[in-house]
Protein backbone atom coordinates (compact mmCIF):
# COMPACT_ATOMS: atom_id res chain seq x y z
CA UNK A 1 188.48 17.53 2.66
CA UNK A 2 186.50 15.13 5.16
CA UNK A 3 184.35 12.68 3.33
CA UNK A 4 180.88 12.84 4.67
CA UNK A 5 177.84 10.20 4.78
CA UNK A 6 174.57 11.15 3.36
CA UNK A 7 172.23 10.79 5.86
CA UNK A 8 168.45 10.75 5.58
CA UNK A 9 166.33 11.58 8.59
CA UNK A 10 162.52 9.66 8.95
CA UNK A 11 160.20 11.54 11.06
CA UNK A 12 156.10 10.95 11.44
CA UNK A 13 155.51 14.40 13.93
CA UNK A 14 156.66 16.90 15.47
CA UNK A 15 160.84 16.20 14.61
CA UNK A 16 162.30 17.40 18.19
CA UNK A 17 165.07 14.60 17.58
CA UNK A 18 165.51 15.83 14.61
CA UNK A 19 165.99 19.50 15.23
CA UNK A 20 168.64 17.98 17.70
CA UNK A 21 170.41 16.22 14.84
CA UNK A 22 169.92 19.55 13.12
CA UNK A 23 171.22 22.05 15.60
CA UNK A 24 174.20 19.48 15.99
CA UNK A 25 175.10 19.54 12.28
CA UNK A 26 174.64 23.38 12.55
CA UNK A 27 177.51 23.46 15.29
CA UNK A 28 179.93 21.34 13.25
CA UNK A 29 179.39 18.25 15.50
CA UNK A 30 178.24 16.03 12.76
CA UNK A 31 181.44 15.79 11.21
CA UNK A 32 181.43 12.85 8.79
CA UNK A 33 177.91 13.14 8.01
CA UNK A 34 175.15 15.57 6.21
CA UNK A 35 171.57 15.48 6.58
CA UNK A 36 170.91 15.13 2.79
CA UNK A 37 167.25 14.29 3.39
CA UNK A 38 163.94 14.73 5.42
CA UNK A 39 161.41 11.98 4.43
CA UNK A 40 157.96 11.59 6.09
CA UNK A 41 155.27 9.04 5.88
CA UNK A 42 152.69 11.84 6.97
CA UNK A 43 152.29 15.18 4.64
CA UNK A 44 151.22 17.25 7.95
CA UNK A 45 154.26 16.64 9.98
CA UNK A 46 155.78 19.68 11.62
CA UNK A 47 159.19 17.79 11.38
CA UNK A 48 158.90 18.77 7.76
CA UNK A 49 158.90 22.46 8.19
CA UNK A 50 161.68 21.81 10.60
CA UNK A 51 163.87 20.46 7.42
CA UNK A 52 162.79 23.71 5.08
CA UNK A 53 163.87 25.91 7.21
CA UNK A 54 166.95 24.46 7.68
CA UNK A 55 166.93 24.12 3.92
CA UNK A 56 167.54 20.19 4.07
CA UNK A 57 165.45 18.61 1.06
CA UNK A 58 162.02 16.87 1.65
CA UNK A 59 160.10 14.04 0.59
CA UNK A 60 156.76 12.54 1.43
CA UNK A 61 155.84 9.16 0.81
CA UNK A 62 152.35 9.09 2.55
CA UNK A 63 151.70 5.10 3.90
CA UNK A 64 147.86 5.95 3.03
CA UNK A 65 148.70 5.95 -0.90
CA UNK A 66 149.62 2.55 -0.90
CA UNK A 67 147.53 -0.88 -0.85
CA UNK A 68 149.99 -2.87 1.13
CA UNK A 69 153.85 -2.18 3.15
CA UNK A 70 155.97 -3.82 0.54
CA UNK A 71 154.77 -1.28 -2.16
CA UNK A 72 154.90 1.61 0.76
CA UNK A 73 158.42 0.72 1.34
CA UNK A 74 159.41 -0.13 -2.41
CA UNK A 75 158.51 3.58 -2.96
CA UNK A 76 160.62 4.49 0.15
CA UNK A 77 163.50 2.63 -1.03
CA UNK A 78 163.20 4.45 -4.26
CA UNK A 79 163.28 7.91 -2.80
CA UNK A 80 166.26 7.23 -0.43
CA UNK A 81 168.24 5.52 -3.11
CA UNK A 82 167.33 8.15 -5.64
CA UNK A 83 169.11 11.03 -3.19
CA UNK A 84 172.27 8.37 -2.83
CA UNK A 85 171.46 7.74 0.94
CA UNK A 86 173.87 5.98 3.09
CA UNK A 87 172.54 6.18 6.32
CA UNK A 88 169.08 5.93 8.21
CA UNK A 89 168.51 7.80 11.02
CA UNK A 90 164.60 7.12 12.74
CA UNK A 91 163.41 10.05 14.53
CA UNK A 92 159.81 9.41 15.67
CA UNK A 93 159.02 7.66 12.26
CA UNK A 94 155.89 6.12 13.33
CA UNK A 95 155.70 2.44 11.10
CA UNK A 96 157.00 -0.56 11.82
CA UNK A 97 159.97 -1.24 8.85
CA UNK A 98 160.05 -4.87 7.60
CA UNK A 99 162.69 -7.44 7.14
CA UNK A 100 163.19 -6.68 3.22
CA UNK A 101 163.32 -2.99 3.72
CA UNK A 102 165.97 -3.69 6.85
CA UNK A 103 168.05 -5.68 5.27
CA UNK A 104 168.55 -3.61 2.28
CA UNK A 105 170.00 -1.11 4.33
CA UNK A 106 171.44 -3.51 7.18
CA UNK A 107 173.78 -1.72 9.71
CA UNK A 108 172.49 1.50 8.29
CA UNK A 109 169.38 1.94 10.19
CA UNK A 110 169.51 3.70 13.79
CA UNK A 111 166.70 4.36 16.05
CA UNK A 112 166.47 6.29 19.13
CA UNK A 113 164.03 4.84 21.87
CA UNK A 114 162.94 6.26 25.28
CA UNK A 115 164.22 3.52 27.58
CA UNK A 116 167.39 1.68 28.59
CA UNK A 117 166.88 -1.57 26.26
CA UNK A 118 166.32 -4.67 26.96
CA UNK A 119 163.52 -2.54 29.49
CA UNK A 120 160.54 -1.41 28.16
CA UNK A 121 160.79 -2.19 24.48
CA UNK A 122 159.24 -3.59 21.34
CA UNK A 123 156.08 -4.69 20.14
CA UNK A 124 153.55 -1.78 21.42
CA UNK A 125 156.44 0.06 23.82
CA UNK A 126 156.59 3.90 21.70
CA UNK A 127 155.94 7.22 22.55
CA UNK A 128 154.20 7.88 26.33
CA UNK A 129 153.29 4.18 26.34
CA UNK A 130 157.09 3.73 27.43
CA UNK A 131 157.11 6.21 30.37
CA UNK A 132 153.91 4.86 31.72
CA UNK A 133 155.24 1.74 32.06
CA UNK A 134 158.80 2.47 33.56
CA UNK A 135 156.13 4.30 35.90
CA UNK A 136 154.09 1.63 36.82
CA UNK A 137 156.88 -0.69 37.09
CA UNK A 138 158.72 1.74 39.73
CA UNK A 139 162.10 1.67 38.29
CA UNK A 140 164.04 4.27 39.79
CA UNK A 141 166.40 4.64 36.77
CA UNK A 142 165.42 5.20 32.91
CA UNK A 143 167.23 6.97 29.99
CA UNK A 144 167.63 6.29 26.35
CA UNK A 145 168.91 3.85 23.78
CA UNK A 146 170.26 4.24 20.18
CA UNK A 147 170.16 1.15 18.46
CA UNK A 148 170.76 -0.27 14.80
CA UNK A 149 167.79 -1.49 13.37
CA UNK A 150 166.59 -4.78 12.56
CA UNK A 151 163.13 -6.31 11.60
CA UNK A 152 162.86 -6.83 15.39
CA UNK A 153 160.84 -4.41 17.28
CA UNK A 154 163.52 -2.69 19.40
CA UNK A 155 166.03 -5.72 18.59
CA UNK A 156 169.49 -4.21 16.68
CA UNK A 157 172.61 -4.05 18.40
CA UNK A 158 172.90 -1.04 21.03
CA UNK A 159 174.81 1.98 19.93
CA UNK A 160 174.49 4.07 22.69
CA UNK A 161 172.42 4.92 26.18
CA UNK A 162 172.31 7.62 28.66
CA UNK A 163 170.91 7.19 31.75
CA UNK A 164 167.65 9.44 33.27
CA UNK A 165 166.78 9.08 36.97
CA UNK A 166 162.95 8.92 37.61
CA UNK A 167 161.79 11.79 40.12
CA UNK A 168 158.88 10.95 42.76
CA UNK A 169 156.71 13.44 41.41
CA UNK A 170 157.24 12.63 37.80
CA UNK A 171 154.84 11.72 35.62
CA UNK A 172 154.59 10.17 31.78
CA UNK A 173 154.55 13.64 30.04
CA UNK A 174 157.22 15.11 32.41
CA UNK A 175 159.41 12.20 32.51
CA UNK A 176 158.86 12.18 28.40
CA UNK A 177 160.19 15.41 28.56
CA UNK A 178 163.55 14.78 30.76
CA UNK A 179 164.38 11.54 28.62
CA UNK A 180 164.18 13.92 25.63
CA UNK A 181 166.06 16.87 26.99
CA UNK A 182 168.66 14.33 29.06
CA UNK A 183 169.09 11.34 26.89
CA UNK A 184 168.02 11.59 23.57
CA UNK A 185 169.00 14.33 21.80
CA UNK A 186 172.56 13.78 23.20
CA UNK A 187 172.92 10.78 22.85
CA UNK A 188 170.91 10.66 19.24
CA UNK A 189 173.41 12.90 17.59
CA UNK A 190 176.46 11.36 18.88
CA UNK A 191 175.56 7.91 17.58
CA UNK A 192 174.96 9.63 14.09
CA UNK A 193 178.71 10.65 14.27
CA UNK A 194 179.76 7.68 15.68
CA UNK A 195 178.11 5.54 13.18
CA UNK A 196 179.40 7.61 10.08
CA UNK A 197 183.13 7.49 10.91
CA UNK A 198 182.99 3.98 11.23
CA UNK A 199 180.83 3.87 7.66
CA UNK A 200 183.74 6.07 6.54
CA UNK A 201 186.35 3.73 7.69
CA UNK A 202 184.82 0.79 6.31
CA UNK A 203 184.70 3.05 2.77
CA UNK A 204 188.03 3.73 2.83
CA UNK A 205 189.40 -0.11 3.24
C-alpha cells in the first residue's frame, strides 16, 4: 500500500488552484499525497464549497476573530495539527504567514505565484497586481512559480516554473487567465507530488 502525505489546502476565494489540485487527486495523479483538509481564513469563500463537494473536510479560522496574527496563526496551527497535517499547500490564501508559523512547518509550505521568480514578486506583487506589472514592464515572457515558503514574501527555494508567453493584445485579466490555465494548475499539482515523495522518502530513512 503507498504511504500518502496529509495535505491541507489554504484558500481565501474562489479555489481555482485548488479544484486543480482536486481534479488531479481525482485522476490518481497525486499519488503520495491526500487532500485531508480545506482551511480558509474567510467563511464566504467559494473555495470552500469546492472542498464539500469533493467531500474533503473544512475548517474556518476567520483572521477577523482574532486581536493580533500570532493568536490568528496559533489557532491555525491548532487546526492543522489537530487533522495530523504534513504538508501546506497555499492556493490564493490571502495573509501574509509569519516567521513562527513558517518555521513550524519549514520545508512544508508551498505556494504557487503568477510570475517566473525572482520577476515580479513579494511585498505587494499578488493577484492582477502581478500581470499589470509584467505588462507595464513589456516582458515578452511570463509563467508561474511554485515555491517553498519562508517568512520572505515570495523568498523559499523554487520548486517548479512553467513558462507563459505574453500576447500583444493581452491584457491583466486575460493574461491572469493564460498563467492560470498554462502554468499554474500544472505546474501546482505536480510540485504537490513532487514534494510528497520526497517527504515520503525522508519518512522512510
Amino acid at each position: 500500500m503507498i504511504q500518502k502525505i496529509k495535505i491541507a489546502v489554504l484558500v481565501s476565494g474562489g479555489g481555482t488552484n485548488l479544484q486543480a489540485l482536486i481534479d488531479f487527486e481525482a485522476a490518481g495523479k497525486l499519488k503520495h499525497g491526500e487532500i485531508s483538509l480545506v482551511l480558509s481564513n474567510k467563511p464566504e469563500a467559494f473555495a470552500l464549497k469546492r472542498a464539500e463537494n469533493a467531500h474533503i473536510p473544512t475548517a474556518v479560522v476567520n483572521r477577523k476573530d482574532f486581536a493580533n496574527r500570532e493568536d490568528f496563526e496559533n489557532e491555525m496551527i491548532r487546526v492543522l495539527e489537530q487533522n495530523g497535517i504534513e504538508l501546506i499547500i497555499l492556493a490564493g490564501f490571502m495573509c501574509i504567514l509569519g516567521e513562527k508559523f513558517c518555521k513550524r512547518f519549514a520545508d512544508r509550505i508551498i505556494n504557487v505565484h503568477p510570475s517566473l521568480i525572482p520577476s515580479f514578486c513579494g511585498a505587494g506583487y499578488y493577484g492582477l497586481h502581478v500581470h499589470e506589472a509584467a505588462l507595464a514592464y513589456g516582458v515578452k515572457v511570463t509563467g508561474a512559480t511554485v515555491h517553498f515558503v519562508n517568512e520572505i514574501p515570495d523568498g523559499g527555494k523554487i520548486i517548479m516554473q512553467k513558462a507563459v508567453k505574453i500576447r500583444d493584445d493581452d491584457t491583466p485579466e486575460s493574461l491572469q487567465k493564460r498563467v492560470m490555465a498554462e502554468a499554474e494548475w500544472i505546474i501546482l499539482p505536480a510540485s504537490a507530488e513532487k514534494v510528497c515523495t520526497q517527504l515520503i522518502k525522508c519518512r522512510t530513512k
